[in-house]
Protein backbone atom coordinates (compact mmCIF):
# COMPACT_ATOMS: atom_id res chain seq x y z
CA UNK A 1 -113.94 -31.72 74.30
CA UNK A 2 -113.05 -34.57 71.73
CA UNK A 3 -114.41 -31.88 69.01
CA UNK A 4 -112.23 -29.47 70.18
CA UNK A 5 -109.14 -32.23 70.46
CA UNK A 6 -109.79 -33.53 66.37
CA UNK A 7 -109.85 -29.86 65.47
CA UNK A 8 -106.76 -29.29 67.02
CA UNK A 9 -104.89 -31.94 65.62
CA UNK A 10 -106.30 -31.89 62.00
CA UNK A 11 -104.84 -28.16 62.05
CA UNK A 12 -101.70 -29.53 63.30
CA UNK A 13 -101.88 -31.96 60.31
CA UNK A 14 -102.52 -29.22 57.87
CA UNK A 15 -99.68 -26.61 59.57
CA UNK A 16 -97.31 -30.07 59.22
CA UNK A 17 -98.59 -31.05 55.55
CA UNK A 18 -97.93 -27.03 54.23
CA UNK A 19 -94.76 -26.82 55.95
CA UNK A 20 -93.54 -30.31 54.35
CA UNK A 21 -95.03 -29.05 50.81
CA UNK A 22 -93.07 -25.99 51.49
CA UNK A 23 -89.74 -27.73 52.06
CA UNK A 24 -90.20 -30.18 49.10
CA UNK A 25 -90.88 -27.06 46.52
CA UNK A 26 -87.78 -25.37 47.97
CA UNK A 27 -85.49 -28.89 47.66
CA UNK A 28 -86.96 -29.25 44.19
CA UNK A 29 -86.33 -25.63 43.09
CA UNK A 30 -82.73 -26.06 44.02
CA UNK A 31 -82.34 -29.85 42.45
CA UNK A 32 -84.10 -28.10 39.32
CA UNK A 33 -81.67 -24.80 39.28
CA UNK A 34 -78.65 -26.88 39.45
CA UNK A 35 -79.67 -29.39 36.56
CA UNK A 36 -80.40 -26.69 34.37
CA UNK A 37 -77.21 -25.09 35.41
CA UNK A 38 -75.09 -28.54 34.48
CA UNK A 39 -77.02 -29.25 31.34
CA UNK A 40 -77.59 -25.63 29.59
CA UNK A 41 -76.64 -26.33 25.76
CA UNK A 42 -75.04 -22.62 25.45
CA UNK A 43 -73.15 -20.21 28.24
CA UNK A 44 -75.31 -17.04 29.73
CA UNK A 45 -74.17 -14.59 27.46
CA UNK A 46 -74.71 -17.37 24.45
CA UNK A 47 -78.58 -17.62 25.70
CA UNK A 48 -79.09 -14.22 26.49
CA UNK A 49 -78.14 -12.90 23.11
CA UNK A 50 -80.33 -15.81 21.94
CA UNK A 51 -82.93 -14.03 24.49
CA UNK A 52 -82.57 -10.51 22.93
CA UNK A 53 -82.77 -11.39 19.29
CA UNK A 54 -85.78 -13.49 19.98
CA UNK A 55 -87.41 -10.83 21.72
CA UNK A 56 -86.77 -8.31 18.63
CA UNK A 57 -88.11 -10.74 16.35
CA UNK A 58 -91.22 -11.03 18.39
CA UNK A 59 -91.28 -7.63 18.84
CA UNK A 60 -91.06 -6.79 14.83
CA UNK A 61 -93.74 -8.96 14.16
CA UNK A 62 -96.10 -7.84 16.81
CA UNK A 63 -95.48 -4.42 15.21
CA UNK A 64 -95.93 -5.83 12.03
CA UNK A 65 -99.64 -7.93 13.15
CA UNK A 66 -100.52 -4.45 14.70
CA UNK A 67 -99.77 -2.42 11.45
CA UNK A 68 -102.09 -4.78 9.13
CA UNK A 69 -104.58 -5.49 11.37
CA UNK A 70 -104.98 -1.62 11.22
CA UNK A 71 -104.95 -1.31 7.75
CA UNK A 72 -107.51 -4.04 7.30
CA UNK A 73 -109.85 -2.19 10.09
CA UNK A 74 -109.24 0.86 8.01
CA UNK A 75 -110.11 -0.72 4.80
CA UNK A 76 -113.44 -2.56 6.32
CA UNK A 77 -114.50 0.99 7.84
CA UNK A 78 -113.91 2.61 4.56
CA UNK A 79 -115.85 -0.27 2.72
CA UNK A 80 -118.61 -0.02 5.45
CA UNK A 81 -118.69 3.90 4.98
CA UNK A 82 -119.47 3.37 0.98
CA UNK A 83 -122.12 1.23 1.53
CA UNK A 84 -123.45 3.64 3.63
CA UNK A 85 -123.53 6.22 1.55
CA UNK A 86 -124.60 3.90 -1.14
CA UNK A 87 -127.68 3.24 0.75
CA UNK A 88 -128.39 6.92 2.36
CA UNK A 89 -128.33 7.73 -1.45
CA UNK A 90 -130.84 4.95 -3.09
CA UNK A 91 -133.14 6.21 -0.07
């Protein structure tokens, strides 16, 4: 029975412990919303214009990474290709 009684009350512990984690992510969530509310250096439409034109910068120079990482795969493939040939003809 005592097995039975420490299991009981070690998954009353845990049911207690989550529930208290629970409360104190939800309290800090809200403390943390509000702070970043009161201190925000520009207004919503400020940052979200900020937002925007960093995201089409990124954007352009993902593009841009993309575009010459292709041309440098195309230029190793067509280097590989000649020294294939170069080879398939000194055989």
């Amino acid at each position: 029975m005592e097995s039975k009684e420490i299991e009981s009350k070690v998954m009353e512990r845990r049911r207690f412990n989550f529930g208290s984690f629970f409360k104190g992510i939800l309290l800090g969530s809200i403390i943390a919303a509000g702070v970043a509310l009161f201190t925000a250096p520009h207004s919503g439409a400020e940052t979200r214009q900020m937002l925007r034109e960093k995201g089409e910068h990124l954007r352009d120079r993902t593009v841009q990474t993309i575009d010459d990482t292709r041309e440098q795969i195309n230029t190793a493939i067509s280097s590989v290709r000649q020294r294939a040939d170069q080879s398939v003809k000194q055989v």
